[in-house]
Protein backbone atom coordinates (compact mmCIF):
# COMPACT_ATOMS: atom_id res chain seq x y z
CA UNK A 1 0.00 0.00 0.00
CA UNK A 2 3.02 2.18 0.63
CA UNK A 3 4.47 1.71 -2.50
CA UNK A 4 1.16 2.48 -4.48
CA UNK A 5 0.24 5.43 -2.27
CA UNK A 6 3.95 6.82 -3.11
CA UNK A 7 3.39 6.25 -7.19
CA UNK A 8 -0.11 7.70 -6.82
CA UNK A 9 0.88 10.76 -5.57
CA UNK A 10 4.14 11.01 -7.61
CA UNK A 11 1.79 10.63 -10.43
CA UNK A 12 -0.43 13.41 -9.76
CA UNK A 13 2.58 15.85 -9.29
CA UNK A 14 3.42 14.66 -13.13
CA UNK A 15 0.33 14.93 -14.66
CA UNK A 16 0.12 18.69 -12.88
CA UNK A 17 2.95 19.28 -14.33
CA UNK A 18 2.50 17.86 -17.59
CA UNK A 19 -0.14 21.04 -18.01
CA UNK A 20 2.33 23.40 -16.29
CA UNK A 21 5.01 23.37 -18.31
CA UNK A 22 3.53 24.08 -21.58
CA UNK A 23 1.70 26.98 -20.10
CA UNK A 24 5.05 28.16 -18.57
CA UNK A 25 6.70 28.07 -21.72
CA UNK A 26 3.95 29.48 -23.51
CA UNK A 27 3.52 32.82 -20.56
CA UNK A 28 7.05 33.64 -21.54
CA UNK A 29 7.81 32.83 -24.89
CA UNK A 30 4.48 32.83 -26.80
CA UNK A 31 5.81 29.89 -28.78
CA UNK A 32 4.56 26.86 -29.25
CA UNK A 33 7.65 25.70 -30.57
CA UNK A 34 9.52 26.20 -27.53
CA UNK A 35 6.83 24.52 -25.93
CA UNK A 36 7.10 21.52 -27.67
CA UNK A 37 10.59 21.36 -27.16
CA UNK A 38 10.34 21.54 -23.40
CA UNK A 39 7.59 17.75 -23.94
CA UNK A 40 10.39 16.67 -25.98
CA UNK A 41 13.28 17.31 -23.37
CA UNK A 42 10.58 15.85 -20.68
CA UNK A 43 10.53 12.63 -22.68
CA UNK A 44 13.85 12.50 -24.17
CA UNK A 45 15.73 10.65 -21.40
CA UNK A 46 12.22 8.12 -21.13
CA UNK A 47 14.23 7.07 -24.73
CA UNK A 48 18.07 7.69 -24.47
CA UNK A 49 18.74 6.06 -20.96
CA UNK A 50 15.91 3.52 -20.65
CA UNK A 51 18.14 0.26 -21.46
CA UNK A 52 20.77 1.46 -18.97
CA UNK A 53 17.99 1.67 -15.98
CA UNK A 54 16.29 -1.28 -17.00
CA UNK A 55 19.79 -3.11 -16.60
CA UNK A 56 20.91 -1.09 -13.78
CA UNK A 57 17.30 -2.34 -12.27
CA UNK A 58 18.16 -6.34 -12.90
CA UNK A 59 22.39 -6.08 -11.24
CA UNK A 60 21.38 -3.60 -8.21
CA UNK A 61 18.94 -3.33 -5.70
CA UNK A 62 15.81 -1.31 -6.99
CA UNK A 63 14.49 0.39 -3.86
CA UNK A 64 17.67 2.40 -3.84
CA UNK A 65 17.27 3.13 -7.04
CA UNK A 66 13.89 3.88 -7.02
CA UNK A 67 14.57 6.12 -4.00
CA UNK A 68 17.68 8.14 -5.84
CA UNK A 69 15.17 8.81 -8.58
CA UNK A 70 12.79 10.68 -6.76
CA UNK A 71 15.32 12.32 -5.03
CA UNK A 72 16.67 13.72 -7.81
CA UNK A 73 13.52 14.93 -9.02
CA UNK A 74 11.84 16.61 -5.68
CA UNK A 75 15.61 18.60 -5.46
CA UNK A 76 15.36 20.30 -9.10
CA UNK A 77 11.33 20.49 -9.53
CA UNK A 78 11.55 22.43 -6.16
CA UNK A 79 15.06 24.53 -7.60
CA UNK A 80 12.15 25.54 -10.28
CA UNK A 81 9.58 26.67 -8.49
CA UNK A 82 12.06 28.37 -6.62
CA UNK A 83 13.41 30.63 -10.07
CA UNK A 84 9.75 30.98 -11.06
CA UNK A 85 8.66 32.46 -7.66
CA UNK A 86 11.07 35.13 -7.87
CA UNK A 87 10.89 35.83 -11.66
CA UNK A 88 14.23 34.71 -12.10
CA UNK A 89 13.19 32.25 -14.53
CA UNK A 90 14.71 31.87 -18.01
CA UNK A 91 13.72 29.88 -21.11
CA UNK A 92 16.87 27.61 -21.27
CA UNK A 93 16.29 26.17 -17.97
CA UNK A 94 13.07 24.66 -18.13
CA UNK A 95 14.10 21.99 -20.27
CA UNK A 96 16.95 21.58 -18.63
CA UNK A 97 14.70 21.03 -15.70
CA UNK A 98 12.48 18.97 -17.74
CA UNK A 99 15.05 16.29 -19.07
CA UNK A 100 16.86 15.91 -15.35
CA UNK A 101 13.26 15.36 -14.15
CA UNK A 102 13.02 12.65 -17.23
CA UNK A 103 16.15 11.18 -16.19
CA UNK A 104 14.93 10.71 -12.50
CA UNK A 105 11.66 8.90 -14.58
CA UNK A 106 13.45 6.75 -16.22
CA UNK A 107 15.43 5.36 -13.31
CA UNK A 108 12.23 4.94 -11.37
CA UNK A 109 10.48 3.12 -14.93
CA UNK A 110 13.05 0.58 -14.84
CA UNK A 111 12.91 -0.59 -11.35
CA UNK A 112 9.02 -0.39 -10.80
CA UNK A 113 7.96 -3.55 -13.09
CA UNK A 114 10.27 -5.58 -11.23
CA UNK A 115 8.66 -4.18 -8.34
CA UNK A 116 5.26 -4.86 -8.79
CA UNK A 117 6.13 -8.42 -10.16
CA UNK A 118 8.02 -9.27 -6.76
CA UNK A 119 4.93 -8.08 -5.21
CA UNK A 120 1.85 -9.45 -6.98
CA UNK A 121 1.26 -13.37 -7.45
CA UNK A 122 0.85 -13.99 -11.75
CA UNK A 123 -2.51 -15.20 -11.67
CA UNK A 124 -3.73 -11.68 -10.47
CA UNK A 125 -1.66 -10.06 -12.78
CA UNK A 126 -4.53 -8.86 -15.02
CA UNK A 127 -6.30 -7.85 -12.41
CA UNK A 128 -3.18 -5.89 -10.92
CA UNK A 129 -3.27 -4.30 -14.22
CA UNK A 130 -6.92 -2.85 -13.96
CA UNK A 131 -6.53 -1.26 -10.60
CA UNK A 132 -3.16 0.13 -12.05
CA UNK A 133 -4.97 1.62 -14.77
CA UNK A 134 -7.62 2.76 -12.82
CA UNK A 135 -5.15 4.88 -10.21
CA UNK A 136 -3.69 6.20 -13.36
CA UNK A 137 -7.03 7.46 -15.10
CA UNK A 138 -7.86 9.05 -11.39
CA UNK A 139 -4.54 10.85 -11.74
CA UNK A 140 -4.99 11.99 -15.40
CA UNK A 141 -8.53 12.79 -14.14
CA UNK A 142 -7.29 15.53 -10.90
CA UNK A 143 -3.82 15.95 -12.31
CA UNK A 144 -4.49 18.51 -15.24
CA UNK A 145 -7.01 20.18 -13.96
CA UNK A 146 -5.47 20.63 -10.84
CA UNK A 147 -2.40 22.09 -12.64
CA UNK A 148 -4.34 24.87 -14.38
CA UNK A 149 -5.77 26.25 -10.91
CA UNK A 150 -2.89 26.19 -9.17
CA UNK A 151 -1.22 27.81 -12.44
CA UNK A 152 -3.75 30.23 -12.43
CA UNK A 153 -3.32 30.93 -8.64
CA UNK A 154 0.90 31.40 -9.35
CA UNK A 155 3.21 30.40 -11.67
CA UNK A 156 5.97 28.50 -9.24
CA UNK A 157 2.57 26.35 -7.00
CA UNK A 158 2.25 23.61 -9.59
CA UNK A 159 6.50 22.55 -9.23
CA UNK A 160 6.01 22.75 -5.95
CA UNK A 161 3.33 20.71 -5.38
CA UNK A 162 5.06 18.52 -8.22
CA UNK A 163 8.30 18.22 -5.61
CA UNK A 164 6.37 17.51 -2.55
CA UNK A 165 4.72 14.46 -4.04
CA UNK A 166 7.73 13.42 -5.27
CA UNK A 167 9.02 13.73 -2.04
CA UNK A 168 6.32 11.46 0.02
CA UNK A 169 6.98 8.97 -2.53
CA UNK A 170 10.48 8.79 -1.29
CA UNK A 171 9.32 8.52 2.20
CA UNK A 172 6.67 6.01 1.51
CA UNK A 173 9.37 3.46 -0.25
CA UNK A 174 12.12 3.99 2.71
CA UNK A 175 9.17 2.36 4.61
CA UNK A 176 8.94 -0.27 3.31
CA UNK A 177 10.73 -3.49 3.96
CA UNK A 178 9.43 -6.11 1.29
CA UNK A 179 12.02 -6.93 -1.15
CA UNK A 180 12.02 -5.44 -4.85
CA UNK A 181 13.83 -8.63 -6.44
CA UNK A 182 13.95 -12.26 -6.16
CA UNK A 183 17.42 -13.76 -5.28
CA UNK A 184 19.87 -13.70 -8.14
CA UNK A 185 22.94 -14.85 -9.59
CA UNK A 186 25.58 -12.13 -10.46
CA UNK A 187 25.89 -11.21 -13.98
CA UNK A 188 29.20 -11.84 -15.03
CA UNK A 189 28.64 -11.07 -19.30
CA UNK A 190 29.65 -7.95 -21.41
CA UNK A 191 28.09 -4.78 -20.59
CA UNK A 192 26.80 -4.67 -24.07
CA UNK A 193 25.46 -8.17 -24.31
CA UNK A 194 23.72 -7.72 -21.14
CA UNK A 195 22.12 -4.57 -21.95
CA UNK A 196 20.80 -5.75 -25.83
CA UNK A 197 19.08 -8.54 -24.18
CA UNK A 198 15.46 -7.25 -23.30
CA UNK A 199 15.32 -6.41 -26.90
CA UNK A 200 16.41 -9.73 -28.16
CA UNK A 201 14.10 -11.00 -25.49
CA UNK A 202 11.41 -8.86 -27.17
CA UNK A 203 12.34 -9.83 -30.62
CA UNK A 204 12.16 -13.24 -30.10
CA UNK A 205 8.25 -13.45 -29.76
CA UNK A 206 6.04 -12.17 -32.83
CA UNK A 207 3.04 -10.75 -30.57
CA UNK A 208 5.60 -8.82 -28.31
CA UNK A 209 7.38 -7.20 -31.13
CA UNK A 210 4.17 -6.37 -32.85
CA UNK A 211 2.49 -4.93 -30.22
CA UNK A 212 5.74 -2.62 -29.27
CA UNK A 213 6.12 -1.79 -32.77
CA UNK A 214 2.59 -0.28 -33.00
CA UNK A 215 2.28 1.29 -29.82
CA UNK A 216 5.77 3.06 -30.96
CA UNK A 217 3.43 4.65 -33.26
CA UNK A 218 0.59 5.56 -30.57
CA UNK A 219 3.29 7.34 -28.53
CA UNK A 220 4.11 9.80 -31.30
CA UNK A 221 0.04 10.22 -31.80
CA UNK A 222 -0.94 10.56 -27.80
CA UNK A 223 1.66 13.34 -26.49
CA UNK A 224 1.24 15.12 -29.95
CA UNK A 225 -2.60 15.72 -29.88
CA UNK A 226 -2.31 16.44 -26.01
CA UNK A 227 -0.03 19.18 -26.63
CA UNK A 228 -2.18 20.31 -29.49
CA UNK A 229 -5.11 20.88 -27.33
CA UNK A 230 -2.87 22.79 -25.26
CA UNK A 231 -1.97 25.17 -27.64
CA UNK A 232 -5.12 25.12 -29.73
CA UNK A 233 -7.07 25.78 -26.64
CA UNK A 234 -4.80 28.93 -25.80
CA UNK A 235 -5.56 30.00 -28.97
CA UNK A 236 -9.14 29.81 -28.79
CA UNK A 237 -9.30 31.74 -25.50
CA UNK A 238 -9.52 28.79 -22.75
CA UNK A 239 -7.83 29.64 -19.57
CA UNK A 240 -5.60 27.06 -17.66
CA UNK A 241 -7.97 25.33 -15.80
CA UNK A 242 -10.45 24.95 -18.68
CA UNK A 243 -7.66 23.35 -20.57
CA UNK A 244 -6.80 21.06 -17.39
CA UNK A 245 -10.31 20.11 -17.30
CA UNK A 246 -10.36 18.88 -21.26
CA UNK A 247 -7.21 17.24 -20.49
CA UNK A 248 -8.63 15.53 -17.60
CA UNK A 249 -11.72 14.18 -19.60
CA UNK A 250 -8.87 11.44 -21.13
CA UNK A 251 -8.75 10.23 -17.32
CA UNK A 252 -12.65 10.26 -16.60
CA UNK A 253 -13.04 7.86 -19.87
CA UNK A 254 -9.73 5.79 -19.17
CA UNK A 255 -11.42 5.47 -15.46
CA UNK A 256 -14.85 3.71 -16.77
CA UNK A 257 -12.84 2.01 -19.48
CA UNK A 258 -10.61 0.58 -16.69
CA UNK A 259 -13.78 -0.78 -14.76
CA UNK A 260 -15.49 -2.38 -17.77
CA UNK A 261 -12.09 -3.83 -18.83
CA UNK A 262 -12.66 -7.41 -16.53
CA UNK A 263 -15.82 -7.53 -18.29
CA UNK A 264 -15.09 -7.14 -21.98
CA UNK A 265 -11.57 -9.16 -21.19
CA UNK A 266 -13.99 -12.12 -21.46
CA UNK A 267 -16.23 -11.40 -23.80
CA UNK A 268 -14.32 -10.56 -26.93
CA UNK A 269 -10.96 -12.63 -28.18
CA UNK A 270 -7.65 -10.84 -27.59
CA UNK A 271 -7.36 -9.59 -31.04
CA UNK A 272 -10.50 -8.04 -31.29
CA UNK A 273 -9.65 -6.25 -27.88
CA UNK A 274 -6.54 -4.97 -29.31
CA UNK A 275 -7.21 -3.36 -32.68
CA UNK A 276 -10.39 -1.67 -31.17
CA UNK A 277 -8.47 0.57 -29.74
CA UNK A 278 -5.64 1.20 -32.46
CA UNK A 279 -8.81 2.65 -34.96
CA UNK A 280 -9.83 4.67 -32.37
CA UNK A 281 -6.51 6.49 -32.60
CA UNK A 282 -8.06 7.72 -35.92
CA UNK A 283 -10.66 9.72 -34.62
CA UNK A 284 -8.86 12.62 -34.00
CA UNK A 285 -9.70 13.37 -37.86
CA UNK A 286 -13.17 14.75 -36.70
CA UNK A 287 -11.73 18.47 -36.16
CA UNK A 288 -10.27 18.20 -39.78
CA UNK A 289 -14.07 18.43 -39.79
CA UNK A 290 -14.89 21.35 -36.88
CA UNK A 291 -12.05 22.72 -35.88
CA UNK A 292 -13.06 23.37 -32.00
CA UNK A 293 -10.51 22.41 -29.27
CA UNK A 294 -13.23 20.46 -27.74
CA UNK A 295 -14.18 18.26 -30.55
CA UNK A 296 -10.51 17.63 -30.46
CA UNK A 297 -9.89 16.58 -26.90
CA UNK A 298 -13.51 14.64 -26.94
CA UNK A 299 -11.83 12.58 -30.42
CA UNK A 300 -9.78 11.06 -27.86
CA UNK A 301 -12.05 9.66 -25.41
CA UNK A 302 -12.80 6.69 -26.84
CA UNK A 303 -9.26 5.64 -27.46
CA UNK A 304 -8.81 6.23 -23.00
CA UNK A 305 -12.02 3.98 -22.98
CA UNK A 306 -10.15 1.33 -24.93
CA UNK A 307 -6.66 1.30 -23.15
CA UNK A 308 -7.57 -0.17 -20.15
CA UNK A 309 -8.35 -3.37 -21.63
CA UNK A 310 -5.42 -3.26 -24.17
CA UNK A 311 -3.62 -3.37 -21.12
CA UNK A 312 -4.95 -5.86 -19.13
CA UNK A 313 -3.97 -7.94 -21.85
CA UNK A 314 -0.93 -6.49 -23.21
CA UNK A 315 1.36 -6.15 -20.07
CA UNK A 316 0.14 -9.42 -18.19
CA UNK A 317 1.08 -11.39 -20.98
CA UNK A 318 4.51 -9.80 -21.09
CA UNK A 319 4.95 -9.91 -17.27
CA UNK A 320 4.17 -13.73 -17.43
CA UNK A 321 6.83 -14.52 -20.07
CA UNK A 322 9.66 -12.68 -19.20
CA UNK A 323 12.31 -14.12 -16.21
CA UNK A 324 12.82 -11.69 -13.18
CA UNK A 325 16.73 -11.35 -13.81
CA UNK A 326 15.77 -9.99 -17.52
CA UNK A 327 12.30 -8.28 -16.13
CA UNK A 328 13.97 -4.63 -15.88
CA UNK A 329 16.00 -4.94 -19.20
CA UNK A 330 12.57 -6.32 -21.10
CA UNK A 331 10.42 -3.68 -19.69
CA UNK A 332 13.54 -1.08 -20.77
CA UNK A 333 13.50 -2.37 -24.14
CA UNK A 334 9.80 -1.48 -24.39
CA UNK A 335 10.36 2.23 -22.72
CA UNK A 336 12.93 2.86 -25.22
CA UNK A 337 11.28 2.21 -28.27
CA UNK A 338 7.95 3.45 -27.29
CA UNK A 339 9.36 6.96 -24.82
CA UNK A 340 11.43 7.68 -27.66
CA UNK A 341 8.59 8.31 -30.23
CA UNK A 342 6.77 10.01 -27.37
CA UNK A 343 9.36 12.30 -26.96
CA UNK A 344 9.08 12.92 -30.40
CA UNK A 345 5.40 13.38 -30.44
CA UNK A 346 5.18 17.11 -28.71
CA UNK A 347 8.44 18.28 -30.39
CA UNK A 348 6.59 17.58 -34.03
CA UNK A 349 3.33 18.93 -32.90
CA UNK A 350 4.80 21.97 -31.88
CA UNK A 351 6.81 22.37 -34.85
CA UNK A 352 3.79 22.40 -36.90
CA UNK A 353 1.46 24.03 -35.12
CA UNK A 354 3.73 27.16 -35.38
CA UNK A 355 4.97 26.57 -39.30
CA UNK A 356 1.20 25.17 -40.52
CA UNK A 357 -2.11 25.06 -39.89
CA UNK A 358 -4.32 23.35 -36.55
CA UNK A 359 -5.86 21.18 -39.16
CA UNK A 360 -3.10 20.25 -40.66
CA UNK A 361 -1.27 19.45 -38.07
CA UNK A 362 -4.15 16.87 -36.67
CA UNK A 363 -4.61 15.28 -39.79
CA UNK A 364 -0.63 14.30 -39.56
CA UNK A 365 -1.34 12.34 -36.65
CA UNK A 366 -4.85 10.92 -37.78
CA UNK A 367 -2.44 9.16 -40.40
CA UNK A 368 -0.83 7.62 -37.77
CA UNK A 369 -4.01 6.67 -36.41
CA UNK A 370 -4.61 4.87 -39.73
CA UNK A 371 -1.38 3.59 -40.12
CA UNK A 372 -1.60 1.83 -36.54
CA UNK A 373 -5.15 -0.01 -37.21
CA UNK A 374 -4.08 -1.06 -40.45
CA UNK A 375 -1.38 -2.90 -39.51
CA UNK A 376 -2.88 -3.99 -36.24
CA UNK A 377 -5.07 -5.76 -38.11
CA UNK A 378 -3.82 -7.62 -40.50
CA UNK A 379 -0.95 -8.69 -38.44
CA UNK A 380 -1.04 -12.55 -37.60
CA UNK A 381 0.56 -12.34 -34.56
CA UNK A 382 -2.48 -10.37 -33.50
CA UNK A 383 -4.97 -12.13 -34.43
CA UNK A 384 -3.31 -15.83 -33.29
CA UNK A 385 -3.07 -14.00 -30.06
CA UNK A 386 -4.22 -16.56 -27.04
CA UNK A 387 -6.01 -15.50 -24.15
CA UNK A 388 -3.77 -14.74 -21.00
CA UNK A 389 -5.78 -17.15 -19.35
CA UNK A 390 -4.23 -20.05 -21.87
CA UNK A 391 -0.50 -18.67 -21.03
């Protein structure tokens, strides 16, 4: 309970973030640009460093590492909020800010599979998953919203409130005393072998490599069109909190897609459950039709109804398969691919939103939408896809 309480909270001080930033960037440079470039420094280290945690996170402990992480973030979130208090603040070092901040992420990433695998018996695995899912669509629910009041109240309150969660969370895991890893033999091959072997691991089964190969995709579409109703809504007059609040309908749909997800789980086959959510991805095309910031953000609903169950099907199945000495380097593998088209994501949608038009812009990602259904479905190793039940 410690350990989710800690990752709750953390959570919420990134998703208030996650709208602060933007609307930092945007109060003192106007550009949305530079805006995107700050997601993209965010997200950056999610990509470039992943392997290395996920294989520092099978040869060391992963509480300590876990705990460093979070360290590292509460000290320079706070050194932020600090600068933006007292209008000291300049451009460069918000993504500097941001990407230290992504490096502390990416250290926690790779050490918190292991963690919940040590922690949660297989056969409740899916089930693990829902509740996960569920805690995360309460945070994207309260966590954006949240961000544009206490943006609108001052500038420096959402980092600050972004440190002191990340704070508890290290307080919450020095409390704990249940061990993060099974016992394990000491790795004794190359440093290079041992970090390429999540993605051989990965490579090795057609479903897994599949599924990481489209949701590689998803990751550029998601951050993109989130930062797009960011901007888009500043443009069409919404104030911080009203774009927190479209933000946070993603979480109120992912929240009642995570509590139906048991219940579809058994009543469609896997592949069914799978590509239903890829073609929603393509219904951001509707403001190519009316261009209003809130048929945009509500184009994305039923794609957070859908990702619950992907989920619950998705990650149990790789959870199941994979050894705990290769857990953090498979999970890694995974991060890397998919972080590192989500940290290009905001960077493209900013680019375009300042050099071409709104619709424009969404209609490059609704080809991605596309592009992601299309192969979903036709892919064999989708649709031969057993049940996790069968694994």
């Amino acid at each position: 309970m410690l350990l989710q309480g800690g990752q709750l909270l953390s959570n919420v001080g990134t998703q208030i973030t996650q709208i602060a930033y933007p609307l930092l960037v945007l109060g003192l440079t106007h550009s949305p640009a530079k805006a995107g470039f700050v997601a993209f420094a965010r997200a950056l280290p999610l990509w470039v460093f992943a392997l290395p945690a996920g294989l520092a996170a099978d040869r060391f402990r992963r509480k300590p590492l876990m705990i460093a992480s979070d360290v590292i973030r509460t000290v320079i979130v706070t050194a932020l909020g600090v600068a933006v208090l007292t209008h000291h603040v300049v451009f460069w070092e918000i993504p500097v800010v941001a990407f230290i901040e992504g490096v502390g992420a990416t250290l926690f990433g790779g050490a918190q599979m292991g963690a919940m695998r040590s922690v949660v018996p297989r056969p409740q695995l899916p089930m693990a998953t829902n509740v996960l899912t569920a805690r995360i669509a309460i945070v994207r629910l309260a966590g954006p919203p949240l961000g544009g009041i206490l943006f609108g109240i001052t500038r420096s309150l959402p980092f600050f409130a972004d440190a002191g969660s990340y704070a508890f969370s290290t307080a919450s895991l020095a409390a704990m005393r249940t061990p993060f890893e099974e016992e394990r033999e000491r790795d004794e091959a190359p440093m290079l072998h041992s970090l390429l072997e999540g993605l051989r691991f990965l490579w090795s089964s057609p479903f897994l490599r599949t599924i990481v190969g489209i949701f590689t995709l998803s990751q550029i579409v998601f951050p993109g069109v989130t930062l797009a109703v960011v901007v888009i809504g500043k443009r069409q007059g919404l104030t911080g909190a009203e774009i927190g609040a479209l933000v946070a309908g993603f979480g109120v749909f992912l929240l009642l897609g995570s509590f139906a997800a048991p219940f579809t789980r058994r009543l469609l086959p896997t592949s069914v459950l799978i590509t239903f959510e890829f073609w929603t991805w393509a219904g951001c095309a509707l403001f190519l039709v009316w261009p209003n910031v809130y048929v945009l953000a509500a184009s994305i609903f039923p794609t957070a109804f859908a990702i619950p169950t992907t989920d619950s099907v998705v990650w149990p199945y790789q959870l199941s398969l994979t050894p705990d000495r290769l857990m953090g380097r498979a999970s890694a593998a995974v991060s890397s691919l998919t972080n590192g088209a989500g940290a290009l994501g905001p960077l493209v949608a900013g680019l375009l939103l300042a050099n071409v038009s709104a619709r424009a812009t969404i209609a490059f990602f609704a080809a991605f939408g596309v592009a992601m259904a299309v192969w979903g479905t036709l892919s064999p190793a989708i649709r031969a896809a057993p049940a996790i039940d069968e694994l």
